[in-house]
N, C-alpha and C. Protein backbone atom coordinates (compact mmCIF):
# COMPACT_ATOMS: atom_id res chain seq x y z
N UNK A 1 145.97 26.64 22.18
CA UNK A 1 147.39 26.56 21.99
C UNK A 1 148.12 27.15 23.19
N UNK A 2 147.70 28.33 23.69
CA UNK A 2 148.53 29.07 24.60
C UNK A 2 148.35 28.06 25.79
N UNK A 3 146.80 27.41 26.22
CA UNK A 3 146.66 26.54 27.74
C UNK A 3 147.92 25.56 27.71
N UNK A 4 148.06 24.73 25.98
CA UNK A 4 149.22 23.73 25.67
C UNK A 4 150.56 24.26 26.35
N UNK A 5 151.12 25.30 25.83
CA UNK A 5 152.10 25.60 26.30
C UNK A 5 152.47 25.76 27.90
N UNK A 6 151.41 26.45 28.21
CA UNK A 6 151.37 26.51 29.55
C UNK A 6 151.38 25.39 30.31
N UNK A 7 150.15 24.63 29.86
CA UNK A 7 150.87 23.04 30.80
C UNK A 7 151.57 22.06 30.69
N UNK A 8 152.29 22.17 29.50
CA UNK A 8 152.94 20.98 29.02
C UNK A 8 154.53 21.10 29.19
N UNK A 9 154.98 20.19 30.02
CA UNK A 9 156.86 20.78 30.10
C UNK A 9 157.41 20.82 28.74
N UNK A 10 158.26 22.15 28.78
CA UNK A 10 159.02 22.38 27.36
C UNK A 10 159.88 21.33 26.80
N UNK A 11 160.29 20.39 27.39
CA UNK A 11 161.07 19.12 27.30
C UNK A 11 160.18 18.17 26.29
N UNK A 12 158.85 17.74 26.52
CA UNK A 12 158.04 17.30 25.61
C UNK A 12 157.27 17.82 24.46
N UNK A 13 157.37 19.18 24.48
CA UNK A 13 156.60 19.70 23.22
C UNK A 13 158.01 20.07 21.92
N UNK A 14 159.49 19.65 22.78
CA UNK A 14 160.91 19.80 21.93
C UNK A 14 160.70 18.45 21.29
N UNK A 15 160.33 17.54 22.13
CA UNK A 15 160.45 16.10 21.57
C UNK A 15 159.45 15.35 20.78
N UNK A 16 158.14 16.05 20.84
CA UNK A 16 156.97 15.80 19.69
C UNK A 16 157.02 16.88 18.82
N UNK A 17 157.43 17.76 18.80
CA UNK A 17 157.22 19.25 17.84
C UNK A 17 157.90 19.86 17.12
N UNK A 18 159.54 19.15 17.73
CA UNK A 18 160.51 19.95 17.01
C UNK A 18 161.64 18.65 16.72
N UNK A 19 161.86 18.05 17.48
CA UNK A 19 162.85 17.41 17.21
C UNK A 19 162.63 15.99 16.58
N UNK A 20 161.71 15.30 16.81
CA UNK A 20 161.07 13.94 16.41
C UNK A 20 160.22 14.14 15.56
N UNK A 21 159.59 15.39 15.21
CA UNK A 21 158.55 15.78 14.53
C UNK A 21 158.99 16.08 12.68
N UNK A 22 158.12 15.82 11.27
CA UNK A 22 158.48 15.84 10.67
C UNK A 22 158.15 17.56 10.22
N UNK A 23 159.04 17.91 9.19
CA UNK A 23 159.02 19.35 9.24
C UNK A 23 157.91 19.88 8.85
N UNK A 24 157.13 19.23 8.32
CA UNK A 24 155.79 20.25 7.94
C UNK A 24 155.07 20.52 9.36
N UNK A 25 155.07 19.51 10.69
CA UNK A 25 154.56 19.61 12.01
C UNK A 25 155.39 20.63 12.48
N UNK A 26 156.33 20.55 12.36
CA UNK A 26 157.48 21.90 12.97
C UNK A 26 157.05 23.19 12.36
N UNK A 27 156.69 23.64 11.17
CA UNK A 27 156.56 24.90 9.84
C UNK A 27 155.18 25.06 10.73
N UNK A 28 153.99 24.10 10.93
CA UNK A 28 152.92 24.65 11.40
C UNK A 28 153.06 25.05 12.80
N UNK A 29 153.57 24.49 13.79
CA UNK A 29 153.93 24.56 15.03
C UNK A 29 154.47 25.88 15.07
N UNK A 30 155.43 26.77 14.51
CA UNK A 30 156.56 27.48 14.52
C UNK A 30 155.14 28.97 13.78
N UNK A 31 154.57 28.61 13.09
CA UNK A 31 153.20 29.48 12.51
C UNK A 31 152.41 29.78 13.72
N UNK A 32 151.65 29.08 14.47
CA UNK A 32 151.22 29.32 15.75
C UNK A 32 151.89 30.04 16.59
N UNK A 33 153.16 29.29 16.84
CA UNK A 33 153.94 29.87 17.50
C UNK A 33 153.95 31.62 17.64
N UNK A 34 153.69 32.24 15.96
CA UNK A 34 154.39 33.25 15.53
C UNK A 34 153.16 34.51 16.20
N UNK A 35 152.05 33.69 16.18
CA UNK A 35 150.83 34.40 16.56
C UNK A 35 150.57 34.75 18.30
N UNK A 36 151.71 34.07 19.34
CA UNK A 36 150.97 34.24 20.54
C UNK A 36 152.45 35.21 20.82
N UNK A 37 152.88 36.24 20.47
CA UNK A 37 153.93 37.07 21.01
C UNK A 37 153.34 37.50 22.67
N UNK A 38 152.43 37.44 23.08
CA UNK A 38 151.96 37.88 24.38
C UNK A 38 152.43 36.40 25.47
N UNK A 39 152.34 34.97 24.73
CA UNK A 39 152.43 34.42 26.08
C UNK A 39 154.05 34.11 25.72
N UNK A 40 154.28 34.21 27.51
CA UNK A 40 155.64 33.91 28.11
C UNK A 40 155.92 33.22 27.56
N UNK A 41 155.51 31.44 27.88
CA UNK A 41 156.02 30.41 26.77
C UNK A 41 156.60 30.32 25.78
N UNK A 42 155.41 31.00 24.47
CA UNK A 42 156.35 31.19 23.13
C UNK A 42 157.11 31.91 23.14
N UNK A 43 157.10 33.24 23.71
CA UNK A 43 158.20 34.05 23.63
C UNK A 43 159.58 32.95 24.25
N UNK A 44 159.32 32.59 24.80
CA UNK A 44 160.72 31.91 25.52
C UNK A 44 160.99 30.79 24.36
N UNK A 45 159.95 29.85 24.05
CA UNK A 45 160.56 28.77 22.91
C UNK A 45 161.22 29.60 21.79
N UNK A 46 160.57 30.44 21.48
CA UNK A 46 161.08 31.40 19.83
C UNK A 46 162.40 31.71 20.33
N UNK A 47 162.53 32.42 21.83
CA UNK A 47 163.83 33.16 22.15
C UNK A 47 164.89 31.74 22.36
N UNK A 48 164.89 30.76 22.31
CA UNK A 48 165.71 29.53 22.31
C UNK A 48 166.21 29.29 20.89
N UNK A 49 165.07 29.16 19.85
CA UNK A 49 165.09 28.69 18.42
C UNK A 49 166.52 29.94 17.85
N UNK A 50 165.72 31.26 17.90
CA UNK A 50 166.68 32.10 17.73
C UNK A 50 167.89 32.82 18.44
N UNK A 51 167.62 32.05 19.52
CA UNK A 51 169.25 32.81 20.05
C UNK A 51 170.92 32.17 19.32
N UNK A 52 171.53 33.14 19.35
CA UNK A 52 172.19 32.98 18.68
C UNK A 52 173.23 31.98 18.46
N UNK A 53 172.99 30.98 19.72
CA UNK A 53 173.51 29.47 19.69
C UNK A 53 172.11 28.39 19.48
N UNK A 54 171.27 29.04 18.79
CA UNK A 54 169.93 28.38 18.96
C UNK A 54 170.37 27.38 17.58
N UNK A 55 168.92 26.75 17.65
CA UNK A 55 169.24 25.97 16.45
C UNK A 55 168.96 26.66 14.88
N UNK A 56 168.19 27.53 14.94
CA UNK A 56 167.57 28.69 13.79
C UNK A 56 168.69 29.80 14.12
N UNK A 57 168.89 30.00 15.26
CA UNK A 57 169.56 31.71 15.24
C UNK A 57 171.61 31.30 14.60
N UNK A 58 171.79 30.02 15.40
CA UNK A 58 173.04 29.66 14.74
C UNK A 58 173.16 29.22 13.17
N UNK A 59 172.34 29.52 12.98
CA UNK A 59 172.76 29.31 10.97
C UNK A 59 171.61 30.53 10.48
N UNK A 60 171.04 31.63 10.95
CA UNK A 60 170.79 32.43 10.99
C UNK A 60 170.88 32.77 9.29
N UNK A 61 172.36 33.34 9.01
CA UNK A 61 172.88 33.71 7.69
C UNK A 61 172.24 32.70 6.37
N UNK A 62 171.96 31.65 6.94
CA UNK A 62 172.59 30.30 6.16
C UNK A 62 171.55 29.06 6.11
N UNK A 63 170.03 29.95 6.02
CA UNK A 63 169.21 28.53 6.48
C UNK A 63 168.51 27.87 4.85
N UNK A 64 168.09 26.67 4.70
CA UNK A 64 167.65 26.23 4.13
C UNK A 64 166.20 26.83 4.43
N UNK A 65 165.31 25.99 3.00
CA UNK A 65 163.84 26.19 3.34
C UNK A 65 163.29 26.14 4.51
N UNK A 66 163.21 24.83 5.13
CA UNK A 66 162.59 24.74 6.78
C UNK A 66 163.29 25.61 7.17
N UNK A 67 164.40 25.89 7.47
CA UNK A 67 164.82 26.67 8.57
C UNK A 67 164.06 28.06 8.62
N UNK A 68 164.05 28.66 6.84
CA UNK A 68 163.40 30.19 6.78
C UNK A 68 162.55 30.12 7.05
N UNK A 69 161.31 28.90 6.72
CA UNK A 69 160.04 29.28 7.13
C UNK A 69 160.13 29.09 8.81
N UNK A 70 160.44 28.29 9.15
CA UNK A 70 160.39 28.12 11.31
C UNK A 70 161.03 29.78 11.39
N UNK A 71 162.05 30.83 10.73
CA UNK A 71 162.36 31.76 11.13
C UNK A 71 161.04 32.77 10.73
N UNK A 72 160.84 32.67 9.82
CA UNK A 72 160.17 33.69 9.37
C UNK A 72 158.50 33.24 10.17
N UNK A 73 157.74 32.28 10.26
CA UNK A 73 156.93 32.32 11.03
C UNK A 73 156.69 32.73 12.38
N UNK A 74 158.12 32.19 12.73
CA UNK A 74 158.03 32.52 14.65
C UNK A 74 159.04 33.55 14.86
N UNK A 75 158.87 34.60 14.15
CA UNK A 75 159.92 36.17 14.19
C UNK A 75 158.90 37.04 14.72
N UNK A 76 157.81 36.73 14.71
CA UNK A 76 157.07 38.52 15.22
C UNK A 76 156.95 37.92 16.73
N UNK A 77 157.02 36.51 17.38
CA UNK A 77 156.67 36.41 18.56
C UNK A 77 158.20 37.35 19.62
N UNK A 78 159.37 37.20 18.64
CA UNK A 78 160.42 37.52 19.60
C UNK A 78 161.22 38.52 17.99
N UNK A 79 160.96 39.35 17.79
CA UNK A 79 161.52 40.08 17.08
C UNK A 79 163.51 40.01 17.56
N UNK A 80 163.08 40.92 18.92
CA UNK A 80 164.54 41.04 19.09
C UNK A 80 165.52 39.75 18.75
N UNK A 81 164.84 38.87 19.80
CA UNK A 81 166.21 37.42 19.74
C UNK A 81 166.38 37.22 18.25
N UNK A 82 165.56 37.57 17.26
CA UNK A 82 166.19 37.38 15.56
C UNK A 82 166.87 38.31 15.14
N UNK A 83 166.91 39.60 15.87
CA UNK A 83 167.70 40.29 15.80
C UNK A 83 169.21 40.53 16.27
N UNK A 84 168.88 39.81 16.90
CA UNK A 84 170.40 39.56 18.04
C UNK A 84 171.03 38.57 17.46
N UNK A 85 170.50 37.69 16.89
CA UNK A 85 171.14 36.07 16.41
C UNK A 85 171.39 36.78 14.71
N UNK A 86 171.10 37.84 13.95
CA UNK A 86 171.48 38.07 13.16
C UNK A 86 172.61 39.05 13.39
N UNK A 87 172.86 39.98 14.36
CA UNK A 87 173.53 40.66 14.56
C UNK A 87 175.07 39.89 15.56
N UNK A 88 174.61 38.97 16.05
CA UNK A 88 176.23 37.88 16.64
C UNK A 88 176.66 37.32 16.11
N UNK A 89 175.92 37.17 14.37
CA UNK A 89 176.45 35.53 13.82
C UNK A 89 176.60 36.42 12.56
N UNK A 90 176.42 37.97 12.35
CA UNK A 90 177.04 37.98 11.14
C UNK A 90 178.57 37.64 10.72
N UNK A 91 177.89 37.05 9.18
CA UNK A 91 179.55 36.44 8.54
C UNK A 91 179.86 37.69 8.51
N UNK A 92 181.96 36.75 8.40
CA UNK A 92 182.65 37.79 7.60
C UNK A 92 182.95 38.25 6.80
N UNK A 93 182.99 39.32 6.35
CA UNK A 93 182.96 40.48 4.43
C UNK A 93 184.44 41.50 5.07
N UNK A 94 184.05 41.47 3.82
CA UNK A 94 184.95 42.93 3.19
C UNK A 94 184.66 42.94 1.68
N UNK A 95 185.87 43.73 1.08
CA UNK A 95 185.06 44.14 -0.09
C UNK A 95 185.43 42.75 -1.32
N UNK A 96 185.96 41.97 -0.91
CA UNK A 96 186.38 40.73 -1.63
C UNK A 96 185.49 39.78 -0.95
N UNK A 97 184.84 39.46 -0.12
CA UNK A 97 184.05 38.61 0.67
C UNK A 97 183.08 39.24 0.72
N UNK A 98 181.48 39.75 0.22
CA UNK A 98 180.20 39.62 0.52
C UNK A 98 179.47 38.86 1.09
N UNK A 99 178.99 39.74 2.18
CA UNK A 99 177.97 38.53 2.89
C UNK A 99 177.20 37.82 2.02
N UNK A 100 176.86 36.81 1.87
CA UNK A 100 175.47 35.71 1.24
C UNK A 100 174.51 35.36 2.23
N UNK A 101 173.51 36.21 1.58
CA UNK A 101 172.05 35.76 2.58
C UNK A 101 170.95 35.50 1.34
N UNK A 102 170.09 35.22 2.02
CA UNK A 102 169.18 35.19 0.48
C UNK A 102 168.23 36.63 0.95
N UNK A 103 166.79 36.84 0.23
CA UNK A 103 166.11 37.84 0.15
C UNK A 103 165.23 37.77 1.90
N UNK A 104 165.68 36.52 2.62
CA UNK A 104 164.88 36.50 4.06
C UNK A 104 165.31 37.59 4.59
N UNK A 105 166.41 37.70 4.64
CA UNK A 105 167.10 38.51 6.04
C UNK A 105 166.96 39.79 5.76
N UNK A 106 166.79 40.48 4.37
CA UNK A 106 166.47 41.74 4.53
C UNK A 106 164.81 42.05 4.64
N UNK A 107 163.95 41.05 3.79
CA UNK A 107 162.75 40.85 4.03
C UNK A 107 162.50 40.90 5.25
N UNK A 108 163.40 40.27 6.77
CA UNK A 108 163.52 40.09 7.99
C UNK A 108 163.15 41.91 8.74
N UNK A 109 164.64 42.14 8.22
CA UNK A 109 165.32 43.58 8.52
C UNK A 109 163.94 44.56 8.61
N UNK A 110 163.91 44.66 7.48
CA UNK A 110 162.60 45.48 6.65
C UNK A 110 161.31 45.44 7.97
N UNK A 111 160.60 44.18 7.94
CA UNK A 111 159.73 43.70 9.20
C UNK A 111 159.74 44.49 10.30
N UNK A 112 161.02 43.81 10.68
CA UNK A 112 161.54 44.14 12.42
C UNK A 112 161.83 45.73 12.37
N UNK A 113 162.24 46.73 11.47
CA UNK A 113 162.05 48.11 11.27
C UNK A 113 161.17 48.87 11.85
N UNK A 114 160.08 48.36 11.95
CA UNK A 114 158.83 48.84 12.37
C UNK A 114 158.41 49.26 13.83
N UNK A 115 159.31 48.02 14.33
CA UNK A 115 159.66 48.63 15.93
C UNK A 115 160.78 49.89 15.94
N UNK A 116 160.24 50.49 16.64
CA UNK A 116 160.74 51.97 17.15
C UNK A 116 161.86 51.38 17.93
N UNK A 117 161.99 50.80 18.64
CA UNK A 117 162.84 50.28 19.58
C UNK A 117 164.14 49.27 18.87
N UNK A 118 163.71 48.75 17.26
CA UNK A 118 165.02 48.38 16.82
C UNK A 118 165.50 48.70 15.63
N UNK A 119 164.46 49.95 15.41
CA UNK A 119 164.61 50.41 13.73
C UNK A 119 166.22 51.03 13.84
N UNK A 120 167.25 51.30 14.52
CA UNK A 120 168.57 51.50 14.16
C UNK A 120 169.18 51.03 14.04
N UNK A 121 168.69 49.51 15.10
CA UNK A 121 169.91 48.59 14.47
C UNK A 121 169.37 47.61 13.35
N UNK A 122 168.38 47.58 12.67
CA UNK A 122 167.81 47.13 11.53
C UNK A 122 168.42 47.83 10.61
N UNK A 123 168.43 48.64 10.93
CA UNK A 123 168.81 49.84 9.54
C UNK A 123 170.23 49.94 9.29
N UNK A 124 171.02 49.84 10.40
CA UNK A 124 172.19 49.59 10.46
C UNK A 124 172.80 47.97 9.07
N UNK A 125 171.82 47.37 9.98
CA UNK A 125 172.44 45.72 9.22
C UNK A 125 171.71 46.09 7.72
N UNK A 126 170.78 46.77 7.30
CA UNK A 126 170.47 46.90 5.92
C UNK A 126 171.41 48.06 5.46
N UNK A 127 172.25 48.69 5.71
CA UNK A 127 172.63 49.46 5.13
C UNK A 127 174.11 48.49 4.93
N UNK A 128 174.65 47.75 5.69
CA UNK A 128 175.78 46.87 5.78
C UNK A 128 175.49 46.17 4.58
N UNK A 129 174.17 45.55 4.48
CA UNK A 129 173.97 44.54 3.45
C UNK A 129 173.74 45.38 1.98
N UNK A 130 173.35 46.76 1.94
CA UNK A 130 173.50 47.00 0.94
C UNK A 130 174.76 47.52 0.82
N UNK A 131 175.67 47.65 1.13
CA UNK A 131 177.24 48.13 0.76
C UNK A 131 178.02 46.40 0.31
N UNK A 132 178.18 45.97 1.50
CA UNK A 132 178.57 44.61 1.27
C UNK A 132 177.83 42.89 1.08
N UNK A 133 176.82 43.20 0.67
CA UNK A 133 176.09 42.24 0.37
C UNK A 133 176.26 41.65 -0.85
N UNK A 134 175.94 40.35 -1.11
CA UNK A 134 176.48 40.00 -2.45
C UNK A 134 175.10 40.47 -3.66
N UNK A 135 175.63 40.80 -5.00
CA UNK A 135 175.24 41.34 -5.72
C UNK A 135 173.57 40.68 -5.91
N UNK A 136 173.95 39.33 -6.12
CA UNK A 136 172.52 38.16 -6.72
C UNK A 136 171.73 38.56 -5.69
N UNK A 137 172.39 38.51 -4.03
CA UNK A 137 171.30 38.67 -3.35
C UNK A 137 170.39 40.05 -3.45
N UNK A 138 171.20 41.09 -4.14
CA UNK A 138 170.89 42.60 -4.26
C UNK A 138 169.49 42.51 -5.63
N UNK A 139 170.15 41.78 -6.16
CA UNK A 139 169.43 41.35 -7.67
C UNK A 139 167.92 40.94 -7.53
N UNK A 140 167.83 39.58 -6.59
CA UNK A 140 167.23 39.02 -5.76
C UNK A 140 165.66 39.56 -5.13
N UNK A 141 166.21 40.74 -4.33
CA UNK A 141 165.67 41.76 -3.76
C UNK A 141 164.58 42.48 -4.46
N UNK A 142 165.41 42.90 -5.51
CA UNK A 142 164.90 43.63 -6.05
C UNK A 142 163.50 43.43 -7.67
N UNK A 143 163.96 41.96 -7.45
CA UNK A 143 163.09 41.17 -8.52
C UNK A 143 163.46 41.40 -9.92
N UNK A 144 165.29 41.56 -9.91
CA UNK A 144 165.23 41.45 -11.12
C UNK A 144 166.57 40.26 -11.62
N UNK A 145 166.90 40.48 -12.58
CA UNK A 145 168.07 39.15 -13.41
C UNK A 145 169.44 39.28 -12.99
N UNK A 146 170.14 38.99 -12.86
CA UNK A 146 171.40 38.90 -12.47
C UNK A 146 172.22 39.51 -13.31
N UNK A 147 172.00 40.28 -14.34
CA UNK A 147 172.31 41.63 -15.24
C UNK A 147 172.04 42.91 -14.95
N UNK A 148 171.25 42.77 -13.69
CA UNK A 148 170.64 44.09 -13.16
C UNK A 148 169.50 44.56 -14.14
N UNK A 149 168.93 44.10 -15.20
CA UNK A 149 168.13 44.52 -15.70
C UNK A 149 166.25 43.20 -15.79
N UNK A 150 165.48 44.22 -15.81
CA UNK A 150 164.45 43.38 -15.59
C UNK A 150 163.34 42.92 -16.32
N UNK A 151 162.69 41.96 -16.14
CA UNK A 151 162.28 41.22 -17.16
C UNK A 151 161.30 42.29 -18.58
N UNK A 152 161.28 43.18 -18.03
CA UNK A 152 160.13 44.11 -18.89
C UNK A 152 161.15 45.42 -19.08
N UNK A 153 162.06 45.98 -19.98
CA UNK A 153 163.07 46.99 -19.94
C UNK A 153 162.13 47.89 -20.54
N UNK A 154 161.56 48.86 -19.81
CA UNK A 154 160.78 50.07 -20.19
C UNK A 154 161.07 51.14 -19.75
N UNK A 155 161.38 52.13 -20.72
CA UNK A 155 161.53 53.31 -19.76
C UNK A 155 160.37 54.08 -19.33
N UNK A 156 160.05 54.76 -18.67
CA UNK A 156 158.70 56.02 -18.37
C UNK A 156 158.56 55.91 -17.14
N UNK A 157 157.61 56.72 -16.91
CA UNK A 157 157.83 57.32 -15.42
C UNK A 157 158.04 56.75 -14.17
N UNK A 158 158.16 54.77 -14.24
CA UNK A 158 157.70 54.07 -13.39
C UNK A 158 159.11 53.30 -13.18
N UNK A 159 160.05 54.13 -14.27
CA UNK A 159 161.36 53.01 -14.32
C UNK A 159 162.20 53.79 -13.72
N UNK A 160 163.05 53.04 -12.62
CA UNK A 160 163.63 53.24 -12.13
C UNK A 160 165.05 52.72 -11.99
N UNK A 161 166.09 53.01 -12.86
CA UNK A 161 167.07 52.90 -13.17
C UNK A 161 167.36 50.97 -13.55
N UNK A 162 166.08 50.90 -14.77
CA UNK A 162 166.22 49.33 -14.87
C UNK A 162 165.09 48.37 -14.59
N UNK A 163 164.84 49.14 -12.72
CA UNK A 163 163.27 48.38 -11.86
C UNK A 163 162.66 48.61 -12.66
N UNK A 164 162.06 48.49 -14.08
CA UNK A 164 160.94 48.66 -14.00
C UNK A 164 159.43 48.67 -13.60
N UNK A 165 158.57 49.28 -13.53
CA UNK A 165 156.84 48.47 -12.76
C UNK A 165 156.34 48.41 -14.62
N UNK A 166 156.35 47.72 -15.75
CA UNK A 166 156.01 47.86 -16.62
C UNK A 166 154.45 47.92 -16.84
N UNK A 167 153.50 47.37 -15.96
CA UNK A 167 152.39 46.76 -16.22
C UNK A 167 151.55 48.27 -15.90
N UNK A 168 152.13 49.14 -15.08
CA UNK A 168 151.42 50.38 -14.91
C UNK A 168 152.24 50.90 -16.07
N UNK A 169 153.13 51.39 -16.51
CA UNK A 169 153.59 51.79 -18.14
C UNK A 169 152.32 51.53 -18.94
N UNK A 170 152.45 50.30 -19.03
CA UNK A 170 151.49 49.75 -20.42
C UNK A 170 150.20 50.56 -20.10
N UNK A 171 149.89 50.43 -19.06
CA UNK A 171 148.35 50.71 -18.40
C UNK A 171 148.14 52.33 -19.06
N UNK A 172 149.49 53.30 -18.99
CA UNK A 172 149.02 54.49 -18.89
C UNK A 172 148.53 54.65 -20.64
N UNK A 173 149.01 53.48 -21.41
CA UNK A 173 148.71 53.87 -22.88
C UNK A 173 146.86 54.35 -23.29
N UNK A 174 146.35 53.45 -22.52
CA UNK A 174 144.77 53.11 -22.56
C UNK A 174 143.83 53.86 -21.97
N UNK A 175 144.59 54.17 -21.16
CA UNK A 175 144.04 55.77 -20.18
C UNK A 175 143.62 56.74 -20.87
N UNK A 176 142.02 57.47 -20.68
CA UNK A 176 141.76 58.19 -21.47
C UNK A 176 141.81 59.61 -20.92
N UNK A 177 141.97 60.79 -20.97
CA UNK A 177 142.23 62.16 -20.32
C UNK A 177 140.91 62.87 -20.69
N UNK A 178 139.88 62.85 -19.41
CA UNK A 178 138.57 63.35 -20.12
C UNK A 178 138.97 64.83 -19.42
């Protein structure tokens, strides 16, 4: 894959791979992609997809299925440029307008955290999204109903204001204390 990139002008691997190509060839393409963060190439195709006039980084907020998976596959090759295309293209909020993202972008956030080098401004946009984020997507997140309450309402040591983890609850009944 990496020799491909290397010899093949970027002009033809846009026009069999991404643009003429049907999306499941793009979802696998964009998967590979996600694996060679060392060569120049991908880093540069990913840093196109996601920059923030890219074709992924400009609807960033706002992607359908294909779009999340081409983001979410080819995000560890160029962390930053998904970071940057989330951070130029955030919508506008206030407290009557919540951003709408779905569970990618903090799933995203969360990821890209890990770098030392962008865990503040990750943390930054997750702390934005949890103040002004819209509720479902909060709901979402968190794996539970759009009542804030979740499918298993248990209280004990594992519940957490609602979250429950019920299946370790149940578990502790059977547990024997030798």
């Amino acid at each position: 894959m990496r020799q491909l990139l290397y010899r093949t002008p970027f002009a033809r691997i846009q026009e069999c791979l991404i643009n003429n190509a049907p999306q499941r060839l793009t979802i696998s393409f964009s998967r590979r992609l996600g694996y060679l963060d060392t060569s120049a190439e991908a880093v540069a195709i990913v840093r196109g997809w996601l920059d923030p006039k890219g074709w992924i980084g400009s609807y960033i907020w706002n992607l359908n299925e294909f779009g999340k998976a081409v983001f979410q596959n080819s995000l560890p090759t160029n962390p930053e440029a998904g970071l940057n295309a989330l951070e130029m293209n955030l919508p506008t909020y206030d407290a009557d307008t919540p951003i709408i993202a779905g569970n990618y972008v903090s799933r995203a956030l969360r990821s890209m955290a890990w770098n030392a080098a962008l865990f503040d401004r990750c943390a930054a946009l997750l702390q934005l999204l949890s103040v002004y984020g819209s509720l479902d997507d909060l709901y979402a997140q968190a794996g539970v109903g759009g009542d804030g309450v979740g499918e298993a309402d248990v209280e004990g040591p594992d519940d957490l204001g609602g979250l429950a983890v019920a299946h370790r609850w149940e578990d502790m009944g059977s547990m024997q204390c030798n």
